[in-house]
N, C-alpha and C. Protein backbone atom coordinates (compact mmCIF):
# COMPACT_ATOMS: atom_id res chain seq x y z
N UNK A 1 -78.88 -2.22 7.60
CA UNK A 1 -78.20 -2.54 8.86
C UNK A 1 -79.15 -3.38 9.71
N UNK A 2 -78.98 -4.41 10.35
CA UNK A 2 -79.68 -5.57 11.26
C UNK A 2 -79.90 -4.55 12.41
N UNK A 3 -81.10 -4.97 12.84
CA UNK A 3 -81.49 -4.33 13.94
C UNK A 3 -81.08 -5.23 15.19
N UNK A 4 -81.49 -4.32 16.68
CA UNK A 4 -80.59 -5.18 17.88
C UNK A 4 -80.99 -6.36 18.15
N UNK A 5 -82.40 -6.87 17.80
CA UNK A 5 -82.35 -8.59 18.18
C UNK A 5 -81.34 -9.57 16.46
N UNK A 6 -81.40 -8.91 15.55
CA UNK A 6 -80.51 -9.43 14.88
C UNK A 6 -78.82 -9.61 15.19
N UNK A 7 -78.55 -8.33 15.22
CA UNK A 7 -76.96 -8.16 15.85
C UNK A 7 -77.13 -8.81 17.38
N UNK A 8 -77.82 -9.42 18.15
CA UNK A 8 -77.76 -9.76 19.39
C UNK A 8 -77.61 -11.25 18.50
N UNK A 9 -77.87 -11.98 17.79
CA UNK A 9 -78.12 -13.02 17.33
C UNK A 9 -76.80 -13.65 16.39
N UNK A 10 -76.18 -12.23 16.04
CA UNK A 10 -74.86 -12.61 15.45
C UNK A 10 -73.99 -12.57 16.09
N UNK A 11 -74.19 -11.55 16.82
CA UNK A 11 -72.66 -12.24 18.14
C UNK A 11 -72.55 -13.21 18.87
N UNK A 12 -74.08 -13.95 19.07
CA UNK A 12 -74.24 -15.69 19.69
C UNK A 12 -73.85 -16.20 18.69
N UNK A 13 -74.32 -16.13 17.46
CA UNK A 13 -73.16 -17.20 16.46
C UNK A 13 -71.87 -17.23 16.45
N UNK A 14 -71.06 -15.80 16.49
CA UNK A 14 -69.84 -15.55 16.83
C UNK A 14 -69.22 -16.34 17.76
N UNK A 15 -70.10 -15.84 19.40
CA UNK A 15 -69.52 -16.66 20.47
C UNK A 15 -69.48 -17.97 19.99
N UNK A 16 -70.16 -18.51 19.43
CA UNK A 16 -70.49 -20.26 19.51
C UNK A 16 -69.65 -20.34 18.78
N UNK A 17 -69.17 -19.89 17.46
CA UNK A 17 -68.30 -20.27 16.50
C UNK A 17 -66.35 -19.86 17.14
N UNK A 18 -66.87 -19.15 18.44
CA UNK A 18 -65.38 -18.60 19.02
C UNK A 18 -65.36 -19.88 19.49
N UNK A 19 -66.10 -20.25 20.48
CA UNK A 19 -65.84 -21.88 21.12
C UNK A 19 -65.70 -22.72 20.54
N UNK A 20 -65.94 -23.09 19.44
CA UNK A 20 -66.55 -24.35 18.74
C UNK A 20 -64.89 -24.38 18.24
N UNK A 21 -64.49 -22.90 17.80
CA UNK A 21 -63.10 -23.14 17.03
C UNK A 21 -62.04 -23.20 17.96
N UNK A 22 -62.22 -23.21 19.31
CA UNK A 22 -60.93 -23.00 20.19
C UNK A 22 -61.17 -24.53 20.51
N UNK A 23 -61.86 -24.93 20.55
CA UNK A 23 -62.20 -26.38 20.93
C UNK A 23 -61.61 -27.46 20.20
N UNK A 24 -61.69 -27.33 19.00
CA UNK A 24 -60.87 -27.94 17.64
C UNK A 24 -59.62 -27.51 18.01
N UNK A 25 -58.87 -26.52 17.76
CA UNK A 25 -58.16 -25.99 17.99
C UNK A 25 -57.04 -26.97 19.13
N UNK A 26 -57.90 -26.80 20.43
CA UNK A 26 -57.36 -27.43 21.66
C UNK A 26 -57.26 -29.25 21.79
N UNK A 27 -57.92 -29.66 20.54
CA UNK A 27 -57.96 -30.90 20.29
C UNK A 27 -56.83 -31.38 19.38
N UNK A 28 -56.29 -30.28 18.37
CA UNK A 28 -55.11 -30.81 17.55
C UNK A 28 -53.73 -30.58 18.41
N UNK A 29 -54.27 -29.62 19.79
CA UNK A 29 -52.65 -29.68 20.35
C UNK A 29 -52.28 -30.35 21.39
N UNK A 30 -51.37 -30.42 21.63
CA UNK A 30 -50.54 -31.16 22.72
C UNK A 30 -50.16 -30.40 23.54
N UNK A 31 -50.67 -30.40 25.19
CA UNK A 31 -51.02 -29.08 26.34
C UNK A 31 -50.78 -28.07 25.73
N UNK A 32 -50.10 -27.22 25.76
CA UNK A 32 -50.14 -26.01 25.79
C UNK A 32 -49.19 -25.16 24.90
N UNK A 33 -48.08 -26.29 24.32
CA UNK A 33 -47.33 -25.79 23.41
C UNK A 33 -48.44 -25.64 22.23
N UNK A 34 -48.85 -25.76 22.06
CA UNK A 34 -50.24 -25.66 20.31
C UNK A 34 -49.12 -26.12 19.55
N UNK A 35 -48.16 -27.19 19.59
CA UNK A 35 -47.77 -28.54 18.96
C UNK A 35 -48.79 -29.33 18.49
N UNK A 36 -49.19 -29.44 16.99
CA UNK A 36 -49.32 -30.84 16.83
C UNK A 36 -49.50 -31.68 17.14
N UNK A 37 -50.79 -32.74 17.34
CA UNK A 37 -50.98 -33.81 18.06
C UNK A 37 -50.78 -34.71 16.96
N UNK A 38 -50.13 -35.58 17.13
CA UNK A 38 -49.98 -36.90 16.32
C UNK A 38 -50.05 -38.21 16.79
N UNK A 39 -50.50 -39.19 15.82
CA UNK A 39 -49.93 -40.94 16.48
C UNK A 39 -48.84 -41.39 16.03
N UNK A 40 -48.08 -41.21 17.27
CA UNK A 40 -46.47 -41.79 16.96
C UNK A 40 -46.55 -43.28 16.74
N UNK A 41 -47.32 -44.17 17.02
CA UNK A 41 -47.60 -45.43 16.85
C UNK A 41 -47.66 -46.24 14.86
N UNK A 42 -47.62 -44.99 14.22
CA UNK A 42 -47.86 -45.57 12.59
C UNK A 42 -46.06 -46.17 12.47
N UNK A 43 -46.68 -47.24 12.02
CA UNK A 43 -45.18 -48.16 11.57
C UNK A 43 -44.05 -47.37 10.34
N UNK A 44 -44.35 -46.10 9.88
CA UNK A 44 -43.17 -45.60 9.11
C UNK A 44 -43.29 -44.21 9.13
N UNK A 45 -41.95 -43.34 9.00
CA UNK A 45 -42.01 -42.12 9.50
C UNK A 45 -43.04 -41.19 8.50
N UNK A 46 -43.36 -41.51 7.37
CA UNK A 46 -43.55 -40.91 6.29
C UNK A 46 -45.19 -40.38 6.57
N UNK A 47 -45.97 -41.87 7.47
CA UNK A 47 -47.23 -41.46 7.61
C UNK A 47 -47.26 -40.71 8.92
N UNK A 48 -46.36 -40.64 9.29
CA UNK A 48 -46.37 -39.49 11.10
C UNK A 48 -45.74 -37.78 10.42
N UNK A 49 -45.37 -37.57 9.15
CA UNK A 49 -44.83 -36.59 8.68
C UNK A 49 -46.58 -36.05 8.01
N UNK A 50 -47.03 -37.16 6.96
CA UNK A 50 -47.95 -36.63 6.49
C UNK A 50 -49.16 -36.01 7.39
N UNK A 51 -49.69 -37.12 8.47
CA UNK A 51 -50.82 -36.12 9.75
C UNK A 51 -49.80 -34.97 10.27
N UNK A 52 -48.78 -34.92 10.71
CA UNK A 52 -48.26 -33.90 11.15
C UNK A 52 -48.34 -32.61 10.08
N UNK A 53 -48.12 -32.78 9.41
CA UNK A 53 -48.80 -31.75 8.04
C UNK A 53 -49.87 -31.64 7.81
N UNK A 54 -51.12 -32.40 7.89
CA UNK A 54 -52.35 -32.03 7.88
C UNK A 54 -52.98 -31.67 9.51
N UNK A 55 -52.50 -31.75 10.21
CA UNK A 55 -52.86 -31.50 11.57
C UNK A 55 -52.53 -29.42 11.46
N UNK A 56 -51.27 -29.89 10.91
CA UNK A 56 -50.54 -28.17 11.20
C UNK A 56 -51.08 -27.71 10.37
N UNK A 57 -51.82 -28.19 8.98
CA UNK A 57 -52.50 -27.07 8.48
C UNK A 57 -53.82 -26.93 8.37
N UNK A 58 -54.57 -27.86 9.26
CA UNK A 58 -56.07 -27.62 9.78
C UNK A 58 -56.19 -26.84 11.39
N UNK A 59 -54.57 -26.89 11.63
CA UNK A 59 -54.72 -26.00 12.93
C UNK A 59 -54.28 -24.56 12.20
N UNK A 60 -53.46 -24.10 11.77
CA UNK A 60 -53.68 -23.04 10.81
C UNK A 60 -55.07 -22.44 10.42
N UNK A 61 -55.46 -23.69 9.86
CA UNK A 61 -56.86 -23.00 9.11
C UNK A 61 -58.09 -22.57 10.38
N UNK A 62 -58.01 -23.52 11.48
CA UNK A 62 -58.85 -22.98 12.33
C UNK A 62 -58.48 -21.61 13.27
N UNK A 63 -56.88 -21.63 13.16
CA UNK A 63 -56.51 -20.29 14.15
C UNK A 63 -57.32 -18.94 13.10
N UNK A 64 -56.93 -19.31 11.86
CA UNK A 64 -57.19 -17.88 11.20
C UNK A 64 -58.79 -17.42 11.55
N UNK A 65 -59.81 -18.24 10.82
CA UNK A 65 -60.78 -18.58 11.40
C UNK A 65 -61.31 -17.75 13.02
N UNK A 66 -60.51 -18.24 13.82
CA UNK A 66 -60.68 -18.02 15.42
C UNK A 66 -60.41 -16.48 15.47
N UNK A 67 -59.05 -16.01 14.22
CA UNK A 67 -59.12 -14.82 14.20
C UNK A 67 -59.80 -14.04 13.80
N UNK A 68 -60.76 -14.26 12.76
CA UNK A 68 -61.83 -13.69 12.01
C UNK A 68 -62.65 -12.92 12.83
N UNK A 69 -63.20 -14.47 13.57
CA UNK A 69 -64.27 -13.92 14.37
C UNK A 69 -64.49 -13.16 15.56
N UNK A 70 -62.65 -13.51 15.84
CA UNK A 70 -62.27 -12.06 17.01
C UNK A 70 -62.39 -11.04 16.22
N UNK A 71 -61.82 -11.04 15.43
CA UNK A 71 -61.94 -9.41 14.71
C UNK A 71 -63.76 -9.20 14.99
N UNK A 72 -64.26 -9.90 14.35
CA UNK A 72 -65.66 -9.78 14.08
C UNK A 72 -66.35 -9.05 15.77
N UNK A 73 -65.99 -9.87 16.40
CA UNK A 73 -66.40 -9.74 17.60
C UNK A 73 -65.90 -8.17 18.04
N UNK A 74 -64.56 -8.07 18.32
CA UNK A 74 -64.15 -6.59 18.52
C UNK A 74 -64.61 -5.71 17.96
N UNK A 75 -64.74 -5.86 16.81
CA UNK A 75 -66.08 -4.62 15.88
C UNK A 75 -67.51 -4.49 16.98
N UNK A 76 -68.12 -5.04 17.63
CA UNK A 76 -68.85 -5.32 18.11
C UNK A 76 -68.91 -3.55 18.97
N UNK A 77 -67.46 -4.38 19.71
CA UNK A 77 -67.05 -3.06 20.89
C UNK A 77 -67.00 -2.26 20.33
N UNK A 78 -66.46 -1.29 19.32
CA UNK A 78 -66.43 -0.32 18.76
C UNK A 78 -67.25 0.22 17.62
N UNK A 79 -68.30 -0.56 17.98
CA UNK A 79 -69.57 -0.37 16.55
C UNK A 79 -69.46 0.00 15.53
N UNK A 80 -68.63 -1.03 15.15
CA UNK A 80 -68.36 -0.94 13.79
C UNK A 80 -69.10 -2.49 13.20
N UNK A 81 -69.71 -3.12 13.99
CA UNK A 81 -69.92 -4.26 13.16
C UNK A 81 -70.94 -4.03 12.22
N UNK A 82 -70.92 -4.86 11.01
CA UNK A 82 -71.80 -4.84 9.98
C UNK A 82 -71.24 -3.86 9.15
N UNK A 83 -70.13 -3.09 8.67
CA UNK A 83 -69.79 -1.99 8.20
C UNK A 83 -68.68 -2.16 7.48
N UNK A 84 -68.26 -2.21 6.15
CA UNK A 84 -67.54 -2.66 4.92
C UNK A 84 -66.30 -2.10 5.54
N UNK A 85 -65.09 -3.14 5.64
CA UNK A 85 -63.81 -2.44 6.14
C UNK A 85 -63.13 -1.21 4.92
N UNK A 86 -63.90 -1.48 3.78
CA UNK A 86 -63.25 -0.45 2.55
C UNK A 86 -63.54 0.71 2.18
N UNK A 87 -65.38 0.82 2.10
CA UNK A 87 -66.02 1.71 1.93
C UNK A 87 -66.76 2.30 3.38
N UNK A 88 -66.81 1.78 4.15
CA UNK A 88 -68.03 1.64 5.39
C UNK A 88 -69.43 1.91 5.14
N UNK A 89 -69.34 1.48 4.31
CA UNK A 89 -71.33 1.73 3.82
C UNK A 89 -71.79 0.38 4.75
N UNK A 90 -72.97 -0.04 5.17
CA UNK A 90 -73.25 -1.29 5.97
C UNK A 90 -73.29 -2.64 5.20
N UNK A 91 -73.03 -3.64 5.29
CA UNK A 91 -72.93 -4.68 4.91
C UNK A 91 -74.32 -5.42 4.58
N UNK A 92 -74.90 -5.94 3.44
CA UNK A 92 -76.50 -6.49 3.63
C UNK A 92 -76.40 -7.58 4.94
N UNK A 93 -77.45 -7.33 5.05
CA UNK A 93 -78.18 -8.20 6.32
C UNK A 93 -77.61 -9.79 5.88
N UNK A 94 -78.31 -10.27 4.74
CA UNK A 94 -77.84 -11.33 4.61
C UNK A 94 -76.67 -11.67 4.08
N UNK A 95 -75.96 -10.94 3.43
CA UNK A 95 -74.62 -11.21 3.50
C UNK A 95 -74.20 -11.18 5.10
N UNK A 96 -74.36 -10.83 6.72
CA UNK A 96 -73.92 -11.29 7.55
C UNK A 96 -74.41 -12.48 8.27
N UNK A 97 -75.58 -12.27 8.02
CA UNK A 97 -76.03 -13.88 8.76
C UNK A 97 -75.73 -15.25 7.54
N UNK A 98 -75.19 -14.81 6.48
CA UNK A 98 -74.23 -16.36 6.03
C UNK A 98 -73.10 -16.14 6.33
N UNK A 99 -72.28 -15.27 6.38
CA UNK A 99 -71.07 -14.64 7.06
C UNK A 99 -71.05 -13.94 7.95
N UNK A 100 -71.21 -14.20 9.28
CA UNK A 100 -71.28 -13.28 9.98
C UNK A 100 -70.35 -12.66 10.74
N UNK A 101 -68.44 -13.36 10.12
CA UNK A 101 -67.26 -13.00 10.45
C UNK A 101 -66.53 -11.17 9.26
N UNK A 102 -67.97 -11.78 8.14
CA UNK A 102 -67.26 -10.63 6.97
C UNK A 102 -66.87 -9.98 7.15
N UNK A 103 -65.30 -9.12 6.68
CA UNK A 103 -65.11 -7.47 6.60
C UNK A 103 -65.76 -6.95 5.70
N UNK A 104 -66.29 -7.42 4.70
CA UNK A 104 -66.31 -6.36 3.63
C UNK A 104 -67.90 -6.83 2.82
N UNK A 105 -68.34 -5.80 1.84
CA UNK A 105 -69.50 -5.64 1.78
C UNK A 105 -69.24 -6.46 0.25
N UNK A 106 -70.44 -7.52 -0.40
CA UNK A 106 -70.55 -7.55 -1.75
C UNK A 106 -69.76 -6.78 -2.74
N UNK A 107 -69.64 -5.50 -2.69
CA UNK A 107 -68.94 -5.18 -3.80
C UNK A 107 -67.91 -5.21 -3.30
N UNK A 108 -66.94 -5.44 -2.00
CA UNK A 108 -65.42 -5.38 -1.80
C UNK A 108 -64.57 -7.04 -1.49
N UNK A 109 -65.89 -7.72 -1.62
CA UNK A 109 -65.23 -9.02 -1.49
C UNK A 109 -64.77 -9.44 -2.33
């Protein structure tokens, strides 16, 4: 289990990676509906269909993401972080600082 200047060090990655992904996030949408940002300006509908499909599914991929690391983060509050969602034995050290969103320990991934 990481000791407190470690776990103080993974929830600043967390935070940064909470911002970094709401930021992206707030860049593929259009105010506030989390619509799709597109350029209506491409001369045929086919290439405003295709970014609209890769927009919606890199905003997908970053919401899940954004959710991860909430989860990650809320473990925090309830000290559970670092702790296998399957078994709860603790998670290796370095398996969290390359992942530091993980639920689950080496043997449950």
């Amino acid at each position: 289990m990481p000791d407190q200047t470690s776990l103080s060090t993974l929830r600043g990655q967390l935070e940064d990676e909470r911002e970094r992904l709401s930021g992206q996030i707030a860049a593929l949408t259009v105010g506030h509906d989390e619509s799709p940002a597109y350029d209506d300006n491409f001369a045929d509908s086919g290439q405003v269909a295709a970014e609209q499909g890769e927009n919606k599914a890199l905003l997908n991929q970053f919401q899940e993401q954004l959710d991860e690391v909430d989860h990650a983060l809320a473990k925090f509050d309830d000290d559970t972080f670092g702790l296998c969602e399957v078994c709860g034995r603790p998670i290796a050290e370095a398996r969290l600082e390359a992942m530091p969103a993980t639920r689950f320990c080496i043997d449950h991934a």
